[in-house]
Protein backbone atom coordinates (compact mmCIF):
# COMPACT_ATOMS: atom_id res chain seq x y z
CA UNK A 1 -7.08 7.28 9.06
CA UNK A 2 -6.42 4.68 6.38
CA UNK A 3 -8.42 1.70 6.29
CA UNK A 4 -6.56 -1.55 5.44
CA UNK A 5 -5.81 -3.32 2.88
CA UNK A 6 -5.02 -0.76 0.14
CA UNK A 7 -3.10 -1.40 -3.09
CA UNK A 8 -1.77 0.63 -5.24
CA UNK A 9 -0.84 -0.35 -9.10
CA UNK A 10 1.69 2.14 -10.84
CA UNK A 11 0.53 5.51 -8.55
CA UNK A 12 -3.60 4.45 -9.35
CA UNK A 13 -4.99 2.37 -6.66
CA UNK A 14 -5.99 -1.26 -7.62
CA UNK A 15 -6.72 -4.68 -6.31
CA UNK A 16 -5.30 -6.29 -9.59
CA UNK A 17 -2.65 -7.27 -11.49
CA UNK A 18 -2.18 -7.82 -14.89
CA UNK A 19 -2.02 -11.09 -16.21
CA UNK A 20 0.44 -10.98 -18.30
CA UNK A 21 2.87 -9.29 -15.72
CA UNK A 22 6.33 -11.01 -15.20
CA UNK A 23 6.19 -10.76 -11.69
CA UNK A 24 3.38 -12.69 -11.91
CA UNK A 25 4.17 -15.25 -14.34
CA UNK A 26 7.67 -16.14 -13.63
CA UNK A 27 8.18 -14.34 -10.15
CA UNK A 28 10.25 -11.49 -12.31
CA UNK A 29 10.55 -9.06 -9.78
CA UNK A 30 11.91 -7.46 -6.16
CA UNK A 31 10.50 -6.50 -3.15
CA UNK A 32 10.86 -5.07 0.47
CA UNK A 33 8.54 -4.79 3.31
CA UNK A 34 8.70 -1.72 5.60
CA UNK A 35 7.24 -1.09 8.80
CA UNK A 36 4.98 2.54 8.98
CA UNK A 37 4.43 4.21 12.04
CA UNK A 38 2.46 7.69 12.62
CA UNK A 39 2.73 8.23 8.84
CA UNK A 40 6.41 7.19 8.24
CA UNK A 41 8.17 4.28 7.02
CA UNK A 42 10.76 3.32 9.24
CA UNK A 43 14.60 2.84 7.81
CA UNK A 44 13.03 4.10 4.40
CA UNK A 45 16.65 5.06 2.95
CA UNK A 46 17.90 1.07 3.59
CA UNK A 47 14.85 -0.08 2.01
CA UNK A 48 15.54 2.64 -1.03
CA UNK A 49 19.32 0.52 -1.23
CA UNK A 50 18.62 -2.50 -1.29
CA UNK A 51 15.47 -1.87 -3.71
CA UNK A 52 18.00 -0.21 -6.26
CA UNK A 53 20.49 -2.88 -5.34
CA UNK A 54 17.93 -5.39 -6.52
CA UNK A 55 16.95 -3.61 -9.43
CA UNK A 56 20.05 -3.08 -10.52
CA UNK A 57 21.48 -7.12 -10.10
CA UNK A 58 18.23 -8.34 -11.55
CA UNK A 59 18.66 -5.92 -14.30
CA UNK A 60 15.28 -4.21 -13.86
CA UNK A 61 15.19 -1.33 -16.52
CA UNK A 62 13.15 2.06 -16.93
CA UNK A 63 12.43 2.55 -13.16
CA UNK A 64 10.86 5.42 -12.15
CA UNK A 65 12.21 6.29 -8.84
CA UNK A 66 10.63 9.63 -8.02
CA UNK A 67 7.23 8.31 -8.60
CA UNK A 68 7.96 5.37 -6.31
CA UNK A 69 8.85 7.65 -3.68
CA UNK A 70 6.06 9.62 -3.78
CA UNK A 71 3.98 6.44 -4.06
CA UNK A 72 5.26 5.52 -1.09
CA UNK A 73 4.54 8.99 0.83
CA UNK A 74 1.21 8.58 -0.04
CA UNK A 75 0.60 5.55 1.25
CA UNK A 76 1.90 5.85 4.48
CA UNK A 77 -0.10 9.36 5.17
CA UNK A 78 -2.44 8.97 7.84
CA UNK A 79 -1.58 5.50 8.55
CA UNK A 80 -0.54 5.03 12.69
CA UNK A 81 0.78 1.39 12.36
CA UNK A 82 0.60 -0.81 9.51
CA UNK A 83 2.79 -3.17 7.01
CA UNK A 84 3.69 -1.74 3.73
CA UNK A 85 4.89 -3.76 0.24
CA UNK A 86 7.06 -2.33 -2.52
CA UNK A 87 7.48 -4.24 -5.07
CA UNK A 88 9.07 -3.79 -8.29
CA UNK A 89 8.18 -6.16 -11.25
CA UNK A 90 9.86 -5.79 -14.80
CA UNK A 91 7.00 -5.20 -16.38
CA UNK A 92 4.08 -7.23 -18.63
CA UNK A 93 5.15 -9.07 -21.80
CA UNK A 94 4.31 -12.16 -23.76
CA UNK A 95 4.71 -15.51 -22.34
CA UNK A 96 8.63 -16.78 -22.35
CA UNK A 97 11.39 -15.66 -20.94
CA UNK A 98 13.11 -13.50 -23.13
CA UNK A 99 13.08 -9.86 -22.30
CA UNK A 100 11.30 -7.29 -24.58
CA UNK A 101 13.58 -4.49 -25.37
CA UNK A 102 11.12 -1.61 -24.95
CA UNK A 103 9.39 -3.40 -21.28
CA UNK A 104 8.81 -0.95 -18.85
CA UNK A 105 9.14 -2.05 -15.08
CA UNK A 106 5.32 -1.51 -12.84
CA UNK A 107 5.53 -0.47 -9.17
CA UNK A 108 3.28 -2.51 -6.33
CA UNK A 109 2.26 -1.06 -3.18
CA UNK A 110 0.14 -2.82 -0.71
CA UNK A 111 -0.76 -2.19 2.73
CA UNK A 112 -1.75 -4.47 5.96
CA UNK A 113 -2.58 -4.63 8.56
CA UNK A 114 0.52 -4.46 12.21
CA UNK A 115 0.77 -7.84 13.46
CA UNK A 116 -0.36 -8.00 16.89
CA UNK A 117 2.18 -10.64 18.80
CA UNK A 118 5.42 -8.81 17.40
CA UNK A 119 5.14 -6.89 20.86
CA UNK A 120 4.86 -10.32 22.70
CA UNK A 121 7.10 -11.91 20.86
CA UNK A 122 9.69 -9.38 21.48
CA UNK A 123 9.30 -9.46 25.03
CA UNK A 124 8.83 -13.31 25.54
CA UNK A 125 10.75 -14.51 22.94
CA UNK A 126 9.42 -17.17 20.19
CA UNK A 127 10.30 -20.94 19.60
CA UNK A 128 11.40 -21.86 16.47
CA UNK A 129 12.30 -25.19 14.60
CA UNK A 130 14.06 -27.20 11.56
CA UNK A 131 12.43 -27.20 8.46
CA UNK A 132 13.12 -29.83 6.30
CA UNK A 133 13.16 -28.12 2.84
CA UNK A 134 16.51 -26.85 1.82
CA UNK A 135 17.60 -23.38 0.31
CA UNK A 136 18.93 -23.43 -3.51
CA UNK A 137 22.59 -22.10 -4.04
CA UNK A 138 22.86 -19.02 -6.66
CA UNK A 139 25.70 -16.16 -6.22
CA UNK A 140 23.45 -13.99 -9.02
CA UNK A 141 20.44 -14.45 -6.51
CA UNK A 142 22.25 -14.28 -3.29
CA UNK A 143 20.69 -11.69 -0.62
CA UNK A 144 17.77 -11.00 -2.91
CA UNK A 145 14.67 -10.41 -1.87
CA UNK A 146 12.69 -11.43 -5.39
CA UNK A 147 9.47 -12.00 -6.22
CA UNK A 148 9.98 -15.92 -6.16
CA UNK A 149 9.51 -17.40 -2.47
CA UNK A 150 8.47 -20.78 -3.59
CA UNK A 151 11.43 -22.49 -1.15
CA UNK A 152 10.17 -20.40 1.92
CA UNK A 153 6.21 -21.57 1.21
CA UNK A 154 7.69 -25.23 1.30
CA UNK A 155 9.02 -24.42 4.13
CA UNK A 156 6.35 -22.90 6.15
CA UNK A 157 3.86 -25.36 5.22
CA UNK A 158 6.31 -28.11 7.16
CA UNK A 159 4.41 -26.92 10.65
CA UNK A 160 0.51 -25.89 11.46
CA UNK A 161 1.89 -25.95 15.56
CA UNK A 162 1.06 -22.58 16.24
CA UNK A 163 3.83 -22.74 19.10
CA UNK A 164 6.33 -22.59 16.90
CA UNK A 165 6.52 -18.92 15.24
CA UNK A 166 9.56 -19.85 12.43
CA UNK A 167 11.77 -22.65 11.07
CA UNK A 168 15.16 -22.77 9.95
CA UNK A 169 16.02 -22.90 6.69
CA UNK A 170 19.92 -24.33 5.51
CA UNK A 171 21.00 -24.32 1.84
CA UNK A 172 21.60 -27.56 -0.16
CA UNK A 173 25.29 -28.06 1.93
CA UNK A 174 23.11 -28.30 5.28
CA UNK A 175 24.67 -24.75 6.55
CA UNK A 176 22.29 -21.99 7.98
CA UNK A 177 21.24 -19.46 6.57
CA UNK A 178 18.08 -17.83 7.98
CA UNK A 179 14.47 -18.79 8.78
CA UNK A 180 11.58 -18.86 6.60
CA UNK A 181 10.84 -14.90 7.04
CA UNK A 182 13.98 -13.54 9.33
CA UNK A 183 17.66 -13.62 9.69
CA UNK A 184 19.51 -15.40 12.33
CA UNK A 185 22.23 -14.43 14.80
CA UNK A 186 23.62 -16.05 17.76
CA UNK A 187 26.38 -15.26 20.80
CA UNK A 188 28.69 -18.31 20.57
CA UNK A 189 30.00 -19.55 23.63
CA UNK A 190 32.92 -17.35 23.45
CA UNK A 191 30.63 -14.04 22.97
CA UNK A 192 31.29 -13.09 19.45
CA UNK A 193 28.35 -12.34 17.77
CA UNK A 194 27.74 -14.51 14.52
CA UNK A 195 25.53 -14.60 11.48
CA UNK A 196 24.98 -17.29 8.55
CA UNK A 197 26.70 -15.66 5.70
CA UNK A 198 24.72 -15.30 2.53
CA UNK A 199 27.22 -15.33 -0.22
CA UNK A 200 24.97 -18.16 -2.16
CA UNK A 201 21.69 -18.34 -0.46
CA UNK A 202 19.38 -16.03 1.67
CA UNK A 203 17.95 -12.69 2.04
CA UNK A 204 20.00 -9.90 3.19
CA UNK A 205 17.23 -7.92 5.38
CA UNK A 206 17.23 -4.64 6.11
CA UNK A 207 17.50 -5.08 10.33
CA UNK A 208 19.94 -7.67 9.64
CA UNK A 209 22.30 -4.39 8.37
CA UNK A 210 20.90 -2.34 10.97
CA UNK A 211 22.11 -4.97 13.75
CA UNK A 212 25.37 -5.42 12.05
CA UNK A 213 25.83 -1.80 11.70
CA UNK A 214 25.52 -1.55 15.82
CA UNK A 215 27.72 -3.88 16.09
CA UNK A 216 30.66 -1.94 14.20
CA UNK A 217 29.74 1.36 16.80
CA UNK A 218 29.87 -0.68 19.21
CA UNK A 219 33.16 -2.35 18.82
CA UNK A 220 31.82 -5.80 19.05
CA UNK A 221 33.35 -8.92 17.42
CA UNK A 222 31.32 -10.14 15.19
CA UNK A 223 31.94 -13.29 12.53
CA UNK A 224 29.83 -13.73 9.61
CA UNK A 225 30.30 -17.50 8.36
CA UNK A 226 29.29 -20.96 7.16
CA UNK A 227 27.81 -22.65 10.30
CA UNK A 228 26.21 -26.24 10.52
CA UNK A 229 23.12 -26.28 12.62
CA UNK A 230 24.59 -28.01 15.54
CA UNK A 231 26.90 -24.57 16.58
CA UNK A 232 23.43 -23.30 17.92
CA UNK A 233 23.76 -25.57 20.52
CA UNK A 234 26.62 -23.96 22.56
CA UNK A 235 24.99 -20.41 21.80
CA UNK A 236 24.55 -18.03 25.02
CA UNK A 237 21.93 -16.38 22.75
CA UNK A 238 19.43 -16.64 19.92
CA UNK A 239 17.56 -13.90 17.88
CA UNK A 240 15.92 -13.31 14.78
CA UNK A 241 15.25 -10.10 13.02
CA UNK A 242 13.36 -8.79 9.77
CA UNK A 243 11.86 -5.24 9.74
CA UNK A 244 8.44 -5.74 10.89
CA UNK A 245 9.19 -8.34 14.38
CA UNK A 246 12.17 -6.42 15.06
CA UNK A 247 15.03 -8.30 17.11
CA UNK A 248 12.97 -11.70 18.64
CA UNK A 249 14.88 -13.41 21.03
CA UNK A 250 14.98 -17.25 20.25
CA UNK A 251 13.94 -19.23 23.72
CA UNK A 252 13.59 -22.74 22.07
CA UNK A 253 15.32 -24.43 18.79
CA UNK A 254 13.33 -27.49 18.73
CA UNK A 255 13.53 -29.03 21.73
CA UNK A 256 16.59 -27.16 23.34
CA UNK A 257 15.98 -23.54 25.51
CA UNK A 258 17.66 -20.59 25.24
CA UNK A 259 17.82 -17.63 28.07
CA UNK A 260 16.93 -14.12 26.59
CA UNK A 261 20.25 -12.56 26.46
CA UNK A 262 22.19 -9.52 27.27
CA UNK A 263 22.74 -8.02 23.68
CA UNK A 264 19.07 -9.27 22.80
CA UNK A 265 17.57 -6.96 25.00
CA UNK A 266 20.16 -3.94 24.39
CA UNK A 267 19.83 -4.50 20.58
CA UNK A 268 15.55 -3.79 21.03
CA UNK A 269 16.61 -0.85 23.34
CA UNK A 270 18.85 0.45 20.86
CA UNK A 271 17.37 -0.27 17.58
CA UNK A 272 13.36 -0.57 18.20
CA UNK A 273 12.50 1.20 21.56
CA UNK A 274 12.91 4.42 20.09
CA UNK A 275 10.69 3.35 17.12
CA UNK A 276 7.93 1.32 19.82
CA UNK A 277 8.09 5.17 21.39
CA UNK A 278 7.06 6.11 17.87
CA UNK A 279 4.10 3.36 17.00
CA UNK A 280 2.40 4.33 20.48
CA UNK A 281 2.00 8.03 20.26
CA UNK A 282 -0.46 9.99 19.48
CA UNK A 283 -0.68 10.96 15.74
């Protein structure tokens, strides 16, 4: 059985980084985070997209994909339940920001340890609230997930109330987006199902595809839009999703309470039961 944390530099396990490294100078670089269970990481080909996705917007060159997937084999083998992070940086060059020619692109694996509340947050539901500190507007950056997360630290470090488990982030035109770590969705009063779009702002998670993708099999209206912050309070339902907590259902925006609805609970059945069925048996 592994034993957590492990980190892996370019295939050769390491605790460090380079120094000179863009991803760690300038934030030069992608990411995803995947969810293992019994020695496989769950929605893998997703992740794969939206990791060549990013590579390929951010113009990430010389990326050797066949190693990464074999890095990532081997790091989920033997693991039962755990948190892995791929990152891709462009590689290590002198300070600036001009792009050698010949860079090659370094892979980043690190494991940790499974949260423990996902399960009660799933079944309870979490509180969430407004964070003050605003998302930036870029259509190149859009649905990202790079290596700079300097508006989401802001963010976070708006709360130390341990009841609330996420804040909601809008972009500089006071629409929503997402929270700090997870996507939003809501059942407006009419029972459509709606999402923040993130044509200029946000991260386009992996669950957030998976949930939309239910909703096209199951014939469900669904409206991804600009929405101010004050539509949330005629929802029916609230939940947030990212790959490791699942589909949360919302109970609280600030001060306002939210029932655990309907399609909350047959989203989990659909999407993360079988998976929870996965996590708790035996290797």
């Amino acid at each position: 059985m592994t034993t957590m944390p492990r980190h892996w530099f370019d295939s050769k396990e390491s605790t460090t980084m380079p120094i000179d490294d863009r991803a760690a100078l300038f934030g030069d670089s992608c990411f995803t985070t995947i969810a293992v269970s019994q020695g496989l990481p769950e929605f893998l080909d997703a992740h794969w997209r939206r990791l060549q996705e990013s590579v390929e917007r951010l113009k990430i060159a010389s990326v050797d994909w066949s190693a990464l997937r074999h890095d990532i084999a081997r790091a989920c083998d033997g693991v039962s339940q755990a948190v892995l992070r791929v990152m891709i940086s462009r590689g290590q060059s002198a300070s600036g920001y001009r792009v050698p020619a010949s860079i090659q692109s370094h892979r980043y694996l690190s494991l940790r340890d499974w949260p423990e509340m996902v399960n009660s947050w799933a079944e309870n539901g979490i509180a969430v609230r407004h964070c003050t500190a605003r998302l930036s507007q870029h259509a190149l950056l859009a649905g990202l997930k790079h290596g700079n997360r300097l508006e989401q630290i802001l963010a976070r470090a708006e709360w130390h109330d341990d009841s609330f488990a996420e804040g909601l982030m809008c972009d500089q035109d006071g629409f929503l987006i997402e929270g700090t770590c997870a996507n939003l969705f809501f059942v407006d009063q009419h029972g459509v199902l709606c999402t923040p779009s993130l044509h200029m702002s946000g991260v386009a998670g992996v669950m957030r595809s998976m949930v939309l993708a239910d909703a096209e099999l199951q014939g469900l209206s669904v409206q991804i839009a600009d929405f101010m912050p004050d539509i949330l309070q005629t929802a029916r339902e609230v939940f947030m999703t990212n790959c490791v907590i699942g589909v949360v259902p919302v109970t609280r925006v600030a001060e306002q309470t939210f029932p655990i609805g309907a399609l909350t609970r047959q989203l989990q059945q659909r999407l993360i039961a079988p998976l929870r069925q996965q996590r708790n048996s035996s290797p």
